[in-house]
C-alpha atoms as a PDB file:
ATOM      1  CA  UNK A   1      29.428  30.800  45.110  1.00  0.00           C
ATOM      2  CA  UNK A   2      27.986  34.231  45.356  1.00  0.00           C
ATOM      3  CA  UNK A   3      24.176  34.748  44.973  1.00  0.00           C
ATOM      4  CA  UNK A   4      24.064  36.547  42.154  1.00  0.00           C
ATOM      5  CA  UNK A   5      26.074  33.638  40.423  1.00  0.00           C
ATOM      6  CA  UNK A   6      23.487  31.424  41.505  1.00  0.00           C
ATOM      7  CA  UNK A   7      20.331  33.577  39.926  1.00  0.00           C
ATOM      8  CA  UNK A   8      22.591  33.799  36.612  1.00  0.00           C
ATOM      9  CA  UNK A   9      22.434  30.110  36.529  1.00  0.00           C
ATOM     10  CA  UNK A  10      19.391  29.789  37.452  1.00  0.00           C
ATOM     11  CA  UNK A  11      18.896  32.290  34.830  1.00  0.00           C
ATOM     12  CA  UNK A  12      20.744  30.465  31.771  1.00  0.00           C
ATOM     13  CA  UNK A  13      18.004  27.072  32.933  1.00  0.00           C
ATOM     14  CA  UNK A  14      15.977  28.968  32.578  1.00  0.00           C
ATOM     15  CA  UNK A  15      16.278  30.380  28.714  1.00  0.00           C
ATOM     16  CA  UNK A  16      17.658  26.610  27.969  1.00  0.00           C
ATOM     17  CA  UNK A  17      14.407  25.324  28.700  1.00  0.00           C
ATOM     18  CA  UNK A  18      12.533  27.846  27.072  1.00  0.00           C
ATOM     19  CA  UNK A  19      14.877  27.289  23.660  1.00  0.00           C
ATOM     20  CA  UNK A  20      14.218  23.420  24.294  1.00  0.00           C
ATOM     21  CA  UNK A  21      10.424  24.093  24.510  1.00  0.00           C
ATOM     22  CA  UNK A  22      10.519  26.085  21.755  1.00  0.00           C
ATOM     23  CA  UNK A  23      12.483  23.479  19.481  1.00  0.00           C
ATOM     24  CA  UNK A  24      10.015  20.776  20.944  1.00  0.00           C
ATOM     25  CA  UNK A  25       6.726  22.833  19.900  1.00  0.00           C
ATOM     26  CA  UNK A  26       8.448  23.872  16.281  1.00  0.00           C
ATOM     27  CA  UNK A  27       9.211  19.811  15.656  1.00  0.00           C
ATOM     28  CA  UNK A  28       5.474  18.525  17.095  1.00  0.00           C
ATOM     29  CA  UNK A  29       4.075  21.248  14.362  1.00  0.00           C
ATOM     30  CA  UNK A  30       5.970  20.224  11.449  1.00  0.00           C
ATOM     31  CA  UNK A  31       5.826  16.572  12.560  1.00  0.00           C
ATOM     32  CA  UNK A  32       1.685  17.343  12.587  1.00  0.00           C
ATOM     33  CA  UNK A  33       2.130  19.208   9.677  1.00  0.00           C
ATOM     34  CA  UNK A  34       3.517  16.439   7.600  1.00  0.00           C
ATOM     35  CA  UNK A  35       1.199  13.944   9.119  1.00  0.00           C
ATOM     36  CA  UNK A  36      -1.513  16.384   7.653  1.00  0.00           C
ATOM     37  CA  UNK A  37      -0.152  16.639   4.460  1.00  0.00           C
ATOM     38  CA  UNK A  38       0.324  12.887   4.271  1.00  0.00           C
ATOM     39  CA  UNK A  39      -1.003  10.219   6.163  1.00  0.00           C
ATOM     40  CA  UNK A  40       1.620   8.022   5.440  1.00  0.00           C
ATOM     41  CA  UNK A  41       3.387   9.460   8.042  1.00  0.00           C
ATOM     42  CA  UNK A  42       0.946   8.004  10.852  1.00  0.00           C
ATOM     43  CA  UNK A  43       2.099   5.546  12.985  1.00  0.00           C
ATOM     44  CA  UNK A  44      -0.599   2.835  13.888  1.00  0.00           C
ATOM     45  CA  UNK A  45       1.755   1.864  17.369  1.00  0.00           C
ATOM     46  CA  UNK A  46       1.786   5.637  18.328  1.00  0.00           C
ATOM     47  CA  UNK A  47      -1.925   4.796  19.269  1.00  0.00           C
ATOM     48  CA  UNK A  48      -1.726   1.298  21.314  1.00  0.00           C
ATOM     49  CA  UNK A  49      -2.758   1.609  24.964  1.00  0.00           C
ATOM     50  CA  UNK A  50      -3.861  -0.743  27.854  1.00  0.00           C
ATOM     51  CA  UNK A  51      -7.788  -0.926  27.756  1.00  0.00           C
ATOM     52  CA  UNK A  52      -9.247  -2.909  30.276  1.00  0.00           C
ATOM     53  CA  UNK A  53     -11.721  -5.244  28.717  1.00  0.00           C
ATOM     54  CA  UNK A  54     -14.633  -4.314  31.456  1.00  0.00           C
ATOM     55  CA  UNK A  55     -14.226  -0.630  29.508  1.00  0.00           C
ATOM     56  CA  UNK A  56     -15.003  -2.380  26.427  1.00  0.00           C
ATOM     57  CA  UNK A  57     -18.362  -1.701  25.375  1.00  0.00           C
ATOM     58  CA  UNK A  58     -20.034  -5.110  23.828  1.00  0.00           C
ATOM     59  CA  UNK A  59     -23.508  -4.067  23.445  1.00  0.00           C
ATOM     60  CA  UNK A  60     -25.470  -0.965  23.029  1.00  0.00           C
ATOM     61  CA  UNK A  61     -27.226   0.528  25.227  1.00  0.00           C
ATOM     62  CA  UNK A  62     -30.905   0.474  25.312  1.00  0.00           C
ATOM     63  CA  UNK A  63     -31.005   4.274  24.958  1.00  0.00           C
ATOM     64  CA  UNK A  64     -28.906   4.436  22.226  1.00  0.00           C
ATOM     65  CA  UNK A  65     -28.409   7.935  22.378  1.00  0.00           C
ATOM     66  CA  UNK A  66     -27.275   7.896  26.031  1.00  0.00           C
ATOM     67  CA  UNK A  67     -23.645   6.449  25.031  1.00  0.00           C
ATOM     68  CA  UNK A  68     -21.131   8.022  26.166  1.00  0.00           C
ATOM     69  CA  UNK A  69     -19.227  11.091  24.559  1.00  0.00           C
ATOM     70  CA  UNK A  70     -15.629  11.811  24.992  1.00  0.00           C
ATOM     71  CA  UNK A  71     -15.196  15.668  24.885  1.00  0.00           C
ATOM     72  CA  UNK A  72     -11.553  17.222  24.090  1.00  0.00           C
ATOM     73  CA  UNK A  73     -11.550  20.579  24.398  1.00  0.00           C
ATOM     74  CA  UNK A  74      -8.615  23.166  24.783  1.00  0.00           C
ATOM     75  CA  UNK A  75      -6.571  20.541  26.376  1.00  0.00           C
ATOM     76  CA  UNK A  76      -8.733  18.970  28.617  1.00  0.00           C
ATOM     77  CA  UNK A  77     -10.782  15.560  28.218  1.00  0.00           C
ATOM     78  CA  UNK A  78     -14.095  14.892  29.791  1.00  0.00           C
ATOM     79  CA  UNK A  79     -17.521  12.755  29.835  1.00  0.00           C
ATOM     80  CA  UNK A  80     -20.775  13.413  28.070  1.00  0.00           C
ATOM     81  CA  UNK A  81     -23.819  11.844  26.606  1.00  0.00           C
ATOM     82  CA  UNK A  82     -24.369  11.575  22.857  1.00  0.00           C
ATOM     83  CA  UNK A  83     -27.567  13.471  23.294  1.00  0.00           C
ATOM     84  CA  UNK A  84     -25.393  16.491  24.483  1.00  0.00           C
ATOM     85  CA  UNK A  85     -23.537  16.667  21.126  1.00  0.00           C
ATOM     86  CA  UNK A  86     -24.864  19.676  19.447  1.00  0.00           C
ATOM     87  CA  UNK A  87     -23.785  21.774  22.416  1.00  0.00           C
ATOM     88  CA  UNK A  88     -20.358  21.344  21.658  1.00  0.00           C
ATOM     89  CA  UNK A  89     -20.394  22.085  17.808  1.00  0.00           C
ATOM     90  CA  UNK A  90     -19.930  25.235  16.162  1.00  0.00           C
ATOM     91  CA  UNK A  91     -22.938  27.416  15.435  1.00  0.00           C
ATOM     92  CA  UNK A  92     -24.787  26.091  12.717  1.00  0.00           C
ATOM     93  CA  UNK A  93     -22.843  23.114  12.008  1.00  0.00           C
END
């Protein structure tokens, strides 16, 4: 088969995956769309997951305020303290 053949092909995967991402993002925003609109729609199995029980906390802390604080921010998860909270809010929230 002749090279340029090949980057055609490669070419055509290529805008196949893009149309399937594009399909995929368009049905995850209506699906969150409609979950929005009504919470009916929420699945309470969509949210089981293994959790250790040695990550389950049974007591507070003595420092209250030094709990932990799970950040989610523009994709990304990461570790905090409580205490930090007001540096990831909005201004004047």
């Amino acid at each position: 088969m002749p090279a340029e053949s090949n980057r055609q092909i490669i070419a055509n995967e290529g805008s196949r995956l893009d149309q399937f991402f594009k399909i995929m993002i368009t049905f995850a925003n209506a699906k969150m769309k409609m979950m929005k609109e009504n919470p009916k729609h929420i699945r309470i199995d969509a949210y089981n997951y293994p959790l250790p029980d040695e990550r389950i906390a049974k007591y507070p802390l003595p420092t209250r305020d030094q709990s932990k604080l799970l950040i989610y921010r523009q994709g990304e998860v990461s570790e905090d303290v409580f205490t930090s909270l007001p540096e990831y809010l909005p201004e004047g929230a």
